[in-house]
C-alpha atoms as a PDB file:
ATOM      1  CA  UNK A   1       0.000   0.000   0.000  1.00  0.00           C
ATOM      2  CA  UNK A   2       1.274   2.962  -1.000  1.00  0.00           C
ATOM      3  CA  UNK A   3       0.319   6.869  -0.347  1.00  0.00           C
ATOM      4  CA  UNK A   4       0.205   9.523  -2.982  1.00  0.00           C
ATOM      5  CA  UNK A   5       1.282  12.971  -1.902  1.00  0.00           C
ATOM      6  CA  UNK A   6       0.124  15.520  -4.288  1.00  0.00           C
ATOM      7  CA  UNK A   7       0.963  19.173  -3.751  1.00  0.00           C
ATOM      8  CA  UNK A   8      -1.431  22.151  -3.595  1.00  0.00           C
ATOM      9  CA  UNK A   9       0.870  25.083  -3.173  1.00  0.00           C
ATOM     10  CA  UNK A  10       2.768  25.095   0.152  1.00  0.00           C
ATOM     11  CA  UNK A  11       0.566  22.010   1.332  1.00  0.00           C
ATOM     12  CA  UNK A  12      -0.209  18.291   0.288  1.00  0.00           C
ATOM     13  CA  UNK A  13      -2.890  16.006   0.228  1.00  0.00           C
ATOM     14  CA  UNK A  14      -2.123  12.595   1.406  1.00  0.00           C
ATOM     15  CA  UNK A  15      -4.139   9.550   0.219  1.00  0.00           C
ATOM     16  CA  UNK A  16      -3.948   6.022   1.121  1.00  0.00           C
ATOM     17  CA  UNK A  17      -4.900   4.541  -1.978  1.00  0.00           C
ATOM     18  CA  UNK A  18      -2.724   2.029  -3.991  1.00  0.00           C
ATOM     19  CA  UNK A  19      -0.726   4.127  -6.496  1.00  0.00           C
ATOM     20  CA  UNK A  20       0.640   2.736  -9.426  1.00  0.00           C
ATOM     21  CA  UNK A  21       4.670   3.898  -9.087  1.00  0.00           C
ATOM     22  CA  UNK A  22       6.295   5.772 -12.092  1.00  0.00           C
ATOM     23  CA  UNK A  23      10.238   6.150 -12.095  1.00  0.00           C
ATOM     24  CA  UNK A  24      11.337   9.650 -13.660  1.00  0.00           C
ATOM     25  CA  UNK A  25      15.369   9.681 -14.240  1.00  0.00           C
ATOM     26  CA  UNK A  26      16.815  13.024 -12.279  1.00  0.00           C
ATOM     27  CA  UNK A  27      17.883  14.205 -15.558  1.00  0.00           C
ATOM     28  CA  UNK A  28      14.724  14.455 -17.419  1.00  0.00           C
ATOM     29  CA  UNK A  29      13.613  18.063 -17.499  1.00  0.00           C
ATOM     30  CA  UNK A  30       9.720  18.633 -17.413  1.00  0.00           C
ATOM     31  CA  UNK A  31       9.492  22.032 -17.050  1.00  0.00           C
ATOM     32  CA  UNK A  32      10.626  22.953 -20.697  1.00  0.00           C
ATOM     33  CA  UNK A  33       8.170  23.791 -23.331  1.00  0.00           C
ATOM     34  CA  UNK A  34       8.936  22.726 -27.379  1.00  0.00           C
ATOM     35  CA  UNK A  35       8.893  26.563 -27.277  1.00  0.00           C
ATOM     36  CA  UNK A  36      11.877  26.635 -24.573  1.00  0.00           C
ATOM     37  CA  UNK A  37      13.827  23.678 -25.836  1.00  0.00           C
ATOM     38  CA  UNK A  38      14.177  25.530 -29.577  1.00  0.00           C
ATOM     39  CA  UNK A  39      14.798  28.810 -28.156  1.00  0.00           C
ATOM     40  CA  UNK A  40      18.074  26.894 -25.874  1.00  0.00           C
ATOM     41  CA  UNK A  41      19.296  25.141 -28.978  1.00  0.00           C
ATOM     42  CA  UNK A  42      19.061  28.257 -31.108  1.00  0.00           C
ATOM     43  CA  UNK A  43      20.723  29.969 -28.571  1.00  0.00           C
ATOM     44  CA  UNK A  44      23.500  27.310 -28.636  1.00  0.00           C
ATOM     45  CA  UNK A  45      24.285  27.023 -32.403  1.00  0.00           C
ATOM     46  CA  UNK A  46      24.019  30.618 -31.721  1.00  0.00           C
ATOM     47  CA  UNK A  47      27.165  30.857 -29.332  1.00  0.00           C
ATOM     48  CA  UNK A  48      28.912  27.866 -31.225  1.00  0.00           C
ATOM     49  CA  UNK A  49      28.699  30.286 -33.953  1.00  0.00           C
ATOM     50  CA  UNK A  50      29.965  33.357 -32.270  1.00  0.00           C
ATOM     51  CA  UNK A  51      33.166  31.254 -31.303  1.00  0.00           C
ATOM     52  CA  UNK A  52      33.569  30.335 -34.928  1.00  0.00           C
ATOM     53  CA  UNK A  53      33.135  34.172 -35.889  1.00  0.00           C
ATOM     54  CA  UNK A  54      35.697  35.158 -33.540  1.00  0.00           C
ATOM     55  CA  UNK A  55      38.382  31.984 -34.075  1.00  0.00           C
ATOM     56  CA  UNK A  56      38.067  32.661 -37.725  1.00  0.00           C
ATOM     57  CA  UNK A  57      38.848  36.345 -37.450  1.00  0.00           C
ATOM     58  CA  UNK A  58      41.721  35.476 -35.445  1.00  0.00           C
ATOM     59  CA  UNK A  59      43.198  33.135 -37.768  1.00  0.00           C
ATOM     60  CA  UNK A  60      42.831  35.795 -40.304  1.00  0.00           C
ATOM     61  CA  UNK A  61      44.639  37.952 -38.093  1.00  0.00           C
ATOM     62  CA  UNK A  62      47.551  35.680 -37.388  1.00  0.00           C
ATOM     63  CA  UNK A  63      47.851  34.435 -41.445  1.00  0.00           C
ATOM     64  CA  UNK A  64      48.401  38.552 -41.975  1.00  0.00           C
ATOM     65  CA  UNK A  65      50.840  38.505 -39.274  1.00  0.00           C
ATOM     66  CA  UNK A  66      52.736  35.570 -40.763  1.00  0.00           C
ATOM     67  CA  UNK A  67      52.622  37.001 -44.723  1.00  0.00           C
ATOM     68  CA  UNK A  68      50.349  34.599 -46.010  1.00  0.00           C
ATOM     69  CA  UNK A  69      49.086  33.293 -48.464  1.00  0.00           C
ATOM     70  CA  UNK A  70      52.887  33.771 -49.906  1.00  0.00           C
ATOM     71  CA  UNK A  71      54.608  30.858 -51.699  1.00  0.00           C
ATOM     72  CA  UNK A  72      57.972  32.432 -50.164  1.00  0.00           C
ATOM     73  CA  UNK A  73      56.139  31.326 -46.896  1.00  0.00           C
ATOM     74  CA  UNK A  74      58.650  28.955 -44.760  1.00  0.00           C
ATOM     75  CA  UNK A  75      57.858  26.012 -43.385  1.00  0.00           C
ATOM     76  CA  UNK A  76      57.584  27.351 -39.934  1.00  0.00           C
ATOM     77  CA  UNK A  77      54.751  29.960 -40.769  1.00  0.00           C
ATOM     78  CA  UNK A  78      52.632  27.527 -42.799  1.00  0.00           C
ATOM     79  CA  UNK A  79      53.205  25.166 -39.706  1.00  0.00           C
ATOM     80  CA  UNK A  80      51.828  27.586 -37.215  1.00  0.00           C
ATOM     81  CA  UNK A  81      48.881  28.852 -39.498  1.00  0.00           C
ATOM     82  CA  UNK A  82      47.893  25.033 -40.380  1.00  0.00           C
ATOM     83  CA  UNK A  83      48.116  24.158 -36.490  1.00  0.00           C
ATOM     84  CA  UNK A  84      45.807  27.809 -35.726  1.00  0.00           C
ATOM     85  CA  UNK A  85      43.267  26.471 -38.271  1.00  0.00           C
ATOM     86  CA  UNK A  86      43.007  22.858 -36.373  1.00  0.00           C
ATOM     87  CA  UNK A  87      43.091  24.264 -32.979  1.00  0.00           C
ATOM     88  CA  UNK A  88      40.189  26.779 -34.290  1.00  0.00           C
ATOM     89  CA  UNK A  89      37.986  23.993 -35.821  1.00  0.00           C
ATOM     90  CA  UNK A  90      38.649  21.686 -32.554  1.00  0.00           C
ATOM     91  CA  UNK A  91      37.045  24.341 -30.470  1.00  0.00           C
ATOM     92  CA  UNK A  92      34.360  25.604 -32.396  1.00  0.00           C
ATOM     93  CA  UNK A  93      32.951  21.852 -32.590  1.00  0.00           C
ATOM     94  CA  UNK A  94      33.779  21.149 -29.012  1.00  0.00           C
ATOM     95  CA  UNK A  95      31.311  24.309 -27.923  1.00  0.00           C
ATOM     96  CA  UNK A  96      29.148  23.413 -30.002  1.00  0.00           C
ATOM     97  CA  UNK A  97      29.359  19.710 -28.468  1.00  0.00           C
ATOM     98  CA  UNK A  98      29.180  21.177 -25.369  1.00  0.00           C
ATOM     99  CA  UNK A  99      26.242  23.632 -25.915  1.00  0.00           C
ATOM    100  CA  UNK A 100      23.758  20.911 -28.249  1.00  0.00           C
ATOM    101  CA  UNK A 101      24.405  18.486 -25.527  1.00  0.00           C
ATOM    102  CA  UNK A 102      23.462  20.025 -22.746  1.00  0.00           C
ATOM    103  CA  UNK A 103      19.945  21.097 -24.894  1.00  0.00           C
ATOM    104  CA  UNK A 104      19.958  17.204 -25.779  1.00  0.00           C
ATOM    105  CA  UNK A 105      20.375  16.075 -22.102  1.00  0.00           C
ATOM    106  CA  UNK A 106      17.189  17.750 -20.911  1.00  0.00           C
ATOM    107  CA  UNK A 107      15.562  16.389 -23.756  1.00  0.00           C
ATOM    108  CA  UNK A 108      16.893  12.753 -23.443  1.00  0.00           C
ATOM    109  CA  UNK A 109      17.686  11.319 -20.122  1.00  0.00           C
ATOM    110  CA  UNK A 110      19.786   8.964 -21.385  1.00  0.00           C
ATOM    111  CA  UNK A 111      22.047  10.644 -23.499  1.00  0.00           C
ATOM    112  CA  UNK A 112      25.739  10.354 -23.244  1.00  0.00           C
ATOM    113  CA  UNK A 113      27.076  13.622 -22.975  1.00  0.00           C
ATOM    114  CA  UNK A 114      30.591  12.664 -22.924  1.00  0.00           C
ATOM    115  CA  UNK A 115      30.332  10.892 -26.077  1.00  0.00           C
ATOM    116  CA  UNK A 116      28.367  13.664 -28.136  1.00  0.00           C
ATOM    117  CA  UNK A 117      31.367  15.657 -26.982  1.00  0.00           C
ATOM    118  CA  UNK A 118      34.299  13.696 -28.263  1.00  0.00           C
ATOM    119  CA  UNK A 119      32.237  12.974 -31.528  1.00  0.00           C
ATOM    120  CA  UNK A 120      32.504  16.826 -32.060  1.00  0.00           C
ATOM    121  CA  UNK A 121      36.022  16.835 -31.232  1.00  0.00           C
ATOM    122  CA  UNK A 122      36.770  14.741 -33.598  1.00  0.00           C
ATOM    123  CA  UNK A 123      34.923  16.030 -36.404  1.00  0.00           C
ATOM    124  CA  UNK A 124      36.364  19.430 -35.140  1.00  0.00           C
ATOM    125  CA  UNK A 125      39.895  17.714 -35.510  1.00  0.00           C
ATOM    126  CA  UNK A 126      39.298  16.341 -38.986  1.00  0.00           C
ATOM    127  CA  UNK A 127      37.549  19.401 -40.490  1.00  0.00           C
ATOM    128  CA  UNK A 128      40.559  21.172 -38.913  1.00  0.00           C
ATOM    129  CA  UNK A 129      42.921  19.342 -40.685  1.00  0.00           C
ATOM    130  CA  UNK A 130      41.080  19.812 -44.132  1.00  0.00           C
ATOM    131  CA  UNK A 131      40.865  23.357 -44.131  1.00  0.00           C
ATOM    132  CA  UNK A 132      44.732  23.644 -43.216  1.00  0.00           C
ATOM    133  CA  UNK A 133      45.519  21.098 -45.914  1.00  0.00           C
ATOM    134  CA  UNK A 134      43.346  23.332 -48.580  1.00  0.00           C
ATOM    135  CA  UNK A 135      44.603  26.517 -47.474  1.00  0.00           C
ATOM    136  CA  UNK A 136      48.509  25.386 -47.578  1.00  0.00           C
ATOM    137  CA  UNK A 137      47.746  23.990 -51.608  1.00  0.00           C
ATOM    138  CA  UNK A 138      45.878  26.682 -52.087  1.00  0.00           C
ATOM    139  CA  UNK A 139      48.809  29.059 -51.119  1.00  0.00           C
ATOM    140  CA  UNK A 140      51.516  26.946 -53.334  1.00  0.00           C
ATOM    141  CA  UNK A 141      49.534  26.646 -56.378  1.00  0.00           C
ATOM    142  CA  UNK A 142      49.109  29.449 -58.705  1.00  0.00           C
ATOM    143  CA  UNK A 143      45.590  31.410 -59.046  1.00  0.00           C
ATOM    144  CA  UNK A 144      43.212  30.947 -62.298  1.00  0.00           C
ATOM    145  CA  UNK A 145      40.943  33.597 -63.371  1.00  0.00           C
ATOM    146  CA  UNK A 146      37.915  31.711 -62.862  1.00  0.00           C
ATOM    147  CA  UNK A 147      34.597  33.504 -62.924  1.00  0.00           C
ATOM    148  CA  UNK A 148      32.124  31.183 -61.693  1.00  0.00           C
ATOM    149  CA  UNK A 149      28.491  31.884 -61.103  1.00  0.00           C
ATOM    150  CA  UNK A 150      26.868  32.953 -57.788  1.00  0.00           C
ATOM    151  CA  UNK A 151      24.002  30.304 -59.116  1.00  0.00           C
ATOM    152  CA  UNK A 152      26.592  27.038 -59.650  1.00  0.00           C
ATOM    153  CA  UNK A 153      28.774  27.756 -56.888  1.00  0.00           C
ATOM    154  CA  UNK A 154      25.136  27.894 -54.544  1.00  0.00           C
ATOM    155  CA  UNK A 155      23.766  24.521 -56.304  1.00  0.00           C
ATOM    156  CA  UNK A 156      27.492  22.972 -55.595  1.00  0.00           C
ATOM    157  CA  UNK A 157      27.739  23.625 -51.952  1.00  0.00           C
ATOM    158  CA  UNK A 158      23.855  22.638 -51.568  1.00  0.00           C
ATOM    159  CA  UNK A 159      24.637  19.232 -52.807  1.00  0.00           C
ATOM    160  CA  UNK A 160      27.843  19.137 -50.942  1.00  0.00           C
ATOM    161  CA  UNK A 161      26.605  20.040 -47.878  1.00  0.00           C
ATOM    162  CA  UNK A 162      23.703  18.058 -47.750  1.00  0.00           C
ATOM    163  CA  UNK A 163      26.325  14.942 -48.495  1.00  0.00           C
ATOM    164  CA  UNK A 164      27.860  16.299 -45.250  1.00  0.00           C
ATOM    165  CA  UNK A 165      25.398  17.117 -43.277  1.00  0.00           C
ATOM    166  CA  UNK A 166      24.107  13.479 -43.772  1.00  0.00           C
ATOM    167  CA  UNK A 167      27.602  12.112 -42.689  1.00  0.00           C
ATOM    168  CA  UNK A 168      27.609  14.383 -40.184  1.00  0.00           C
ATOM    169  CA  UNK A 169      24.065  12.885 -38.797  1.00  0.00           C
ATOM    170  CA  UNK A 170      25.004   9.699 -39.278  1.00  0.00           C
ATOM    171  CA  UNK A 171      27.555   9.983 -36.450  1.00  0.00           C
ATOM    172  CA  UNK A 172      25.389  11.898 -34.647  1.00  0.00           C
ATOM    173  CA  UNK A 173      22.303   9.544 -34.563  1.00  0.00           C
ATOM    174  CA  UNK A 174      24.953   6.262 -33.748  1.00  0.00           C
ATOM    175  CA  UNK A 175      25.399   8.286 -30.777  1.00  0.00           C
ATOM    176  CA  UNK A 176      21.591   9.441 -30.606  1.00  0.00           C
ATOM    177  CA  UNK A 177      20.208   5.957 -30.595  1.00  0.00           C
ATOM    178  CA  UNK A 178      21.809   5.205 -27.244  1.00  0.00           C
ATOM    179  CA  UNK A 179      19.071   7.431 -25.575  1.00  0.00           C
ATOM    180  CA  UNK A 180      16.293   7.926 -28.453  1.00  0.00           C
ATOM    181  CA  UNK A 181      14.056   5.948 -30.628  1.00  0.00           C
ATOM    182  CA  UNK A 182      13.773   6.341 -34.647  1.00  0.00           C
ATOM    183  CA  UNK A 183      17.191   8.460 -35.014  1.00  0.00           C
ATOM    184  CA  UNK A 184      16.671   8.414 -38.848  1.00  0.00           C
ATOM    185  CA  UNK A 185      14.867  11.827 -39.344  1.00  0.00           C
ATOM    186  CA  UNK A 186      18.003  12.845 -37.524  1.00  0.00           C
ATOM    187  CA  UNK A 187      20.132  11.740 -40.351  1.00  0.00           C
ATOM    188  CA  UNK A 188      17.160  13.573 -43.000  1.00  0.00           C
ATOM    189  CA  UNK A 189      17.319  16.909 -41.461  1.00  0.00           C
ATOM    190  CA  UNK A 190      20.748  17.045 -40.917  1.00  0.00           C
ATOM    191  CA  UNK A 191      21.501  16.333 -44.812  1.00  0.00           C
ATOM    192  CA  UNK A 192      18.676  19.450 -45.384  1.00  0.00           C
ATOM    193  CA  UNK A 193      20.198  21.408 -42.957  1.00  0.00           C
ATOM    194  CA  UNK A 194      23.759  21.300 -44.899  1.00  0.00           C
ATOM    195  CA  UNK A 195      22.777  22.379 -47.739  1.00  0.00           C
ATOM    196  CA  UNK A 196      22.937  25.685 -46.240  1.00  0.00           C
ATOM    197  CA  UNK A 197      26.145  25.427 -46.848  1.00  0.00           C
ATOM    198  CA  UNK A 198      25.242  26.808 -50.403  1.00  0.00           C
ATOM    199  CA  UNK A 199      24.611  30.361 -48.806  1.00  0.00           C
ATOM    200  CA  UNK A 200      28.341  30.538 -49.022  1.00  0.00           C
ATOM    201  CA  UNK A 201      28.215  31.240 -52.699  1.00  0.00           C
ATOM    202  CA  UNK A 202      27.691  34.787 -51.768  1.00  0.00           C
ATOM    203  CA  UNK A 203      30.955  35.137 -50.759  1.00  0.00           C
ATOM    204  CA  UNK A 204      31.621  35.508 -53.911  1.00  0.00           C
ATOM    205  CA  UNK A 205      29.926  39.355 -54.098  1.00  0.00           C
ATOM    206  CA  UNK A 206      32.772  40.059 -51.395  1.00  0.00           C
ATOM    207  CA  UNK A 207      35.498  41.676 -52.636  1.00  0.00           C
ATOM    208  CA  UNK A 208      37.056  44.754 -51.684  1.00  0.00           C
ATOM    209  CA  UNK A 209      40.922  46.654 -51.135  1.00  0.00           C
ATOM    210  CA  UNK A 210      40.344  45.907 -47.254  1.00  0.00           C
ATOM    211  CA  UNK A 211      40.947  42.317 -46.894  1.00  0.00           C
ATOM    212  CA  UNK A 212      40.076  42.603 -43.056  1.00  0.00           C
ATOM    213  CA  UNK A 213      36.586  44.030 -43.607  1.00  0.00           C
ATOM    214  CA  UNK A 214      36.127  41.392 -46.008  1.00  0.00           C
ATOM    215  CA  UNK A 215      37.155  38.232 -43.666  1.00  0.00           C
ATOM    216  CA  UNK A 216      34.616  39.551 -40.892  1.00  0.00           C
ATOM    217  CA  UNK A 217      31.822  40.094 -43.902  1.00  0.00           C
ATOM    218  CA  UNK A 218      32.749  36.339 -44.813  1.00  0.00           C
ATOM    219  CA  UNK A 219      32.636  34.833 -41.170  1.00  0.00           C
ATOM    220  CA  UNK A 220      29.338  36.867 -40.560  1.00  0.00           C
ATOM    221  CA  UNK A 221      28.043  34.807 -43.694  1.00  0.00           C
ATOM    222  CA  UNK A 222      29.518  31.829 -41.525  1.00  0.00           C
ATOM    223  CA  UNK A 223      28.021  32.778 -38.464  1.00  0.00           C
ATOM    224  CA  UNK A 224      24.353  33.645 -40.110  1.00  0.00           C
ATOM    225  CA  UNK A 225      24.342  30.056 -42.648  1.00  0.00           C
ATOM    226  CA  UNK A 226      25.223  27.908 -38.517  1.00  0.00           C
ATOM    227  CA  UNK A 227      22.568  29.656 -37.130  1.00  0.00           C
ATOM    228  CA  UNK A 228      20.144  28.438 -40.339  1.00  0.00           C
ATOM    229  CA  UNK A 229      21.338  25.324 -39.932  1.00  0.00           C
ATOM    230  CA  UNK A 230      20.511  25.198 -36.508  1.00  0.00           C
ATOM    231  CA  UNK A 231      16.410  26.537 -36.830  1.00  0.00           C
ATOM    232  CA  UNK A 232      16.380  23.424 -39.835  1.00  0.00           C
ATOM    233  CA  UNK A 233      17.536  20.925 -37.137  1.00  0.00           C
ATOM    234  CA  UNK A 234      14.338  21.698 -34.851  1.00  0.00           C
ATOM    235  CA  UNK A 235      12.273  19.482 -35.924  1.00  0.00           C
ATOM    236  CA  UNK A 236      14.376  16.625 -35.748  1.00  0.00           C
ATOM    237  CA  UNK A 237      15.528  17.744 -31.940  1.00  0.00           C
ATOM    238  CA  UNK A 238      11.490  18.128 -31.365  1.00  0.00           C
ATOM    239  CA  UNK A 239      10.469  14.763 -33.088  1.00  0.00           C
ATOM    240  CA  UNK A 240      13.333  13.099 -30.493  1.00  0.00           C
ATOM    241  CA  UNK A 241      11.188  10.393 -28.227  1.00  0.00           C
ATOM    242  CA  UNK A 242      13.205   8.727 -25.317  1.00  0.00           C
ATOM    243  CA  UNK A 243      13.579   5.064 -24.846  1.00  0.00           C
END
């Protein structure tokens, strides 16, 4: 026999009929609304994406310092811009590991937050070192006069970024399905939500004789295509269901 104490205010009500007993994990959070849960994540991708804003204009900062891009470059100065770029990347993903998890823990009390985080530093690490590895080729190999279109550089990155964003989810949901059901419209969204990564295409209407104001015009693009990516990944953080 057990008694149900339910609260009215400062005071209970006891009863003495059988209750049926329902376990609730200490993590679960039941006081946040759909409405509060996508205003939290937004608000992460949103600082994620500050980081990245700031990292990146740093980097940009230090590759001025160092005279590159310059072929002349030594080895030394390409060394310390390549290992800026991974340290940059590592850090950006690891807040935003940090930040999406902590959303994703309220939302799934049996999520491994430790894990989500490492995932991220990972990826961080290995996007890290494919930017340095692009920028360094870039820097040794000489310049065409291309003049591609706003509209085929957009479609590109769409299709590329919804390859990666898929990828992308596919880690994610292997690390998903330890705490929710039906992970696969994960994987969906997350391939729509990188093909945002075609907003970079208007990069290309950036161009000016102040290279600095044109780096933070570019990471502002950066920082406004995360925070897209982030509203498109709401309903698959909503649609999340708990074993």
């Amino acid at each position: 026999m057990l008694r149900r104490i339910t609260s009215f205010g400062n005071g209970a009500l006891v009863s003495n009929h059988s209750e049926r007993v329902v376990s609730i994990p200490e993590s679960a959070d039941l006081t946040h609304s759909p409405t509060d849960m996508s205003v939290d994540w937004i608000r992460a991708n949103a600082v994620a994406a500050l980081v990245s804003f700031v990292l990146g204009v740093a980097t940009f900062g230090l590759r001025q310092m160092l005279g590159l891009p310059d072929p002349e470059a030594g080895a030394f100065a390409r060394g310390v811009q390549g290992l800026a770029e991974v340290i940059a990347a590592v850090a950006g993903f690891t807040v935003y590991g940090v930040r999406t998890g902590a959303v994703l823990q309220r939302k799934l009390p049996r999520f491994p937050p430790l894990t989500w985080q490492t995932l991220h530093i990972l990826m961080g690490l290995g996007v890290g070192i494919v930017v340095a590895s692009l920028e360094l080729q870039a820097e040794s190999t000489p310049r065409e006069n291309l003049t591609p279109s706003i509209l085929s550089i957009a479609v590109g990155g769409m299709m590329i970024g919804a390859f990666m964003g898929a990828a992308a989810g596919a880690l994610q949901a292997l690390v998903l399905r330890k705490a929710a059901r039906e992970v696969g419209d994960w994987i969906r969204w997350s391939a729509l939500a990188g093909t945002t990564l075609g907003g970079y295409a208007l990069a290309l209407g950036i161009g000016s004789d102040q290279p600095l104001r044109d780096e933070v015009l570019i990471q502002l693009l950066g920082f406004a295509i995360a925070i897209a990516a982030g509203i498109v990944m709401l309903p698959a953080l909503l649609r999340l269901r708990p074993h």
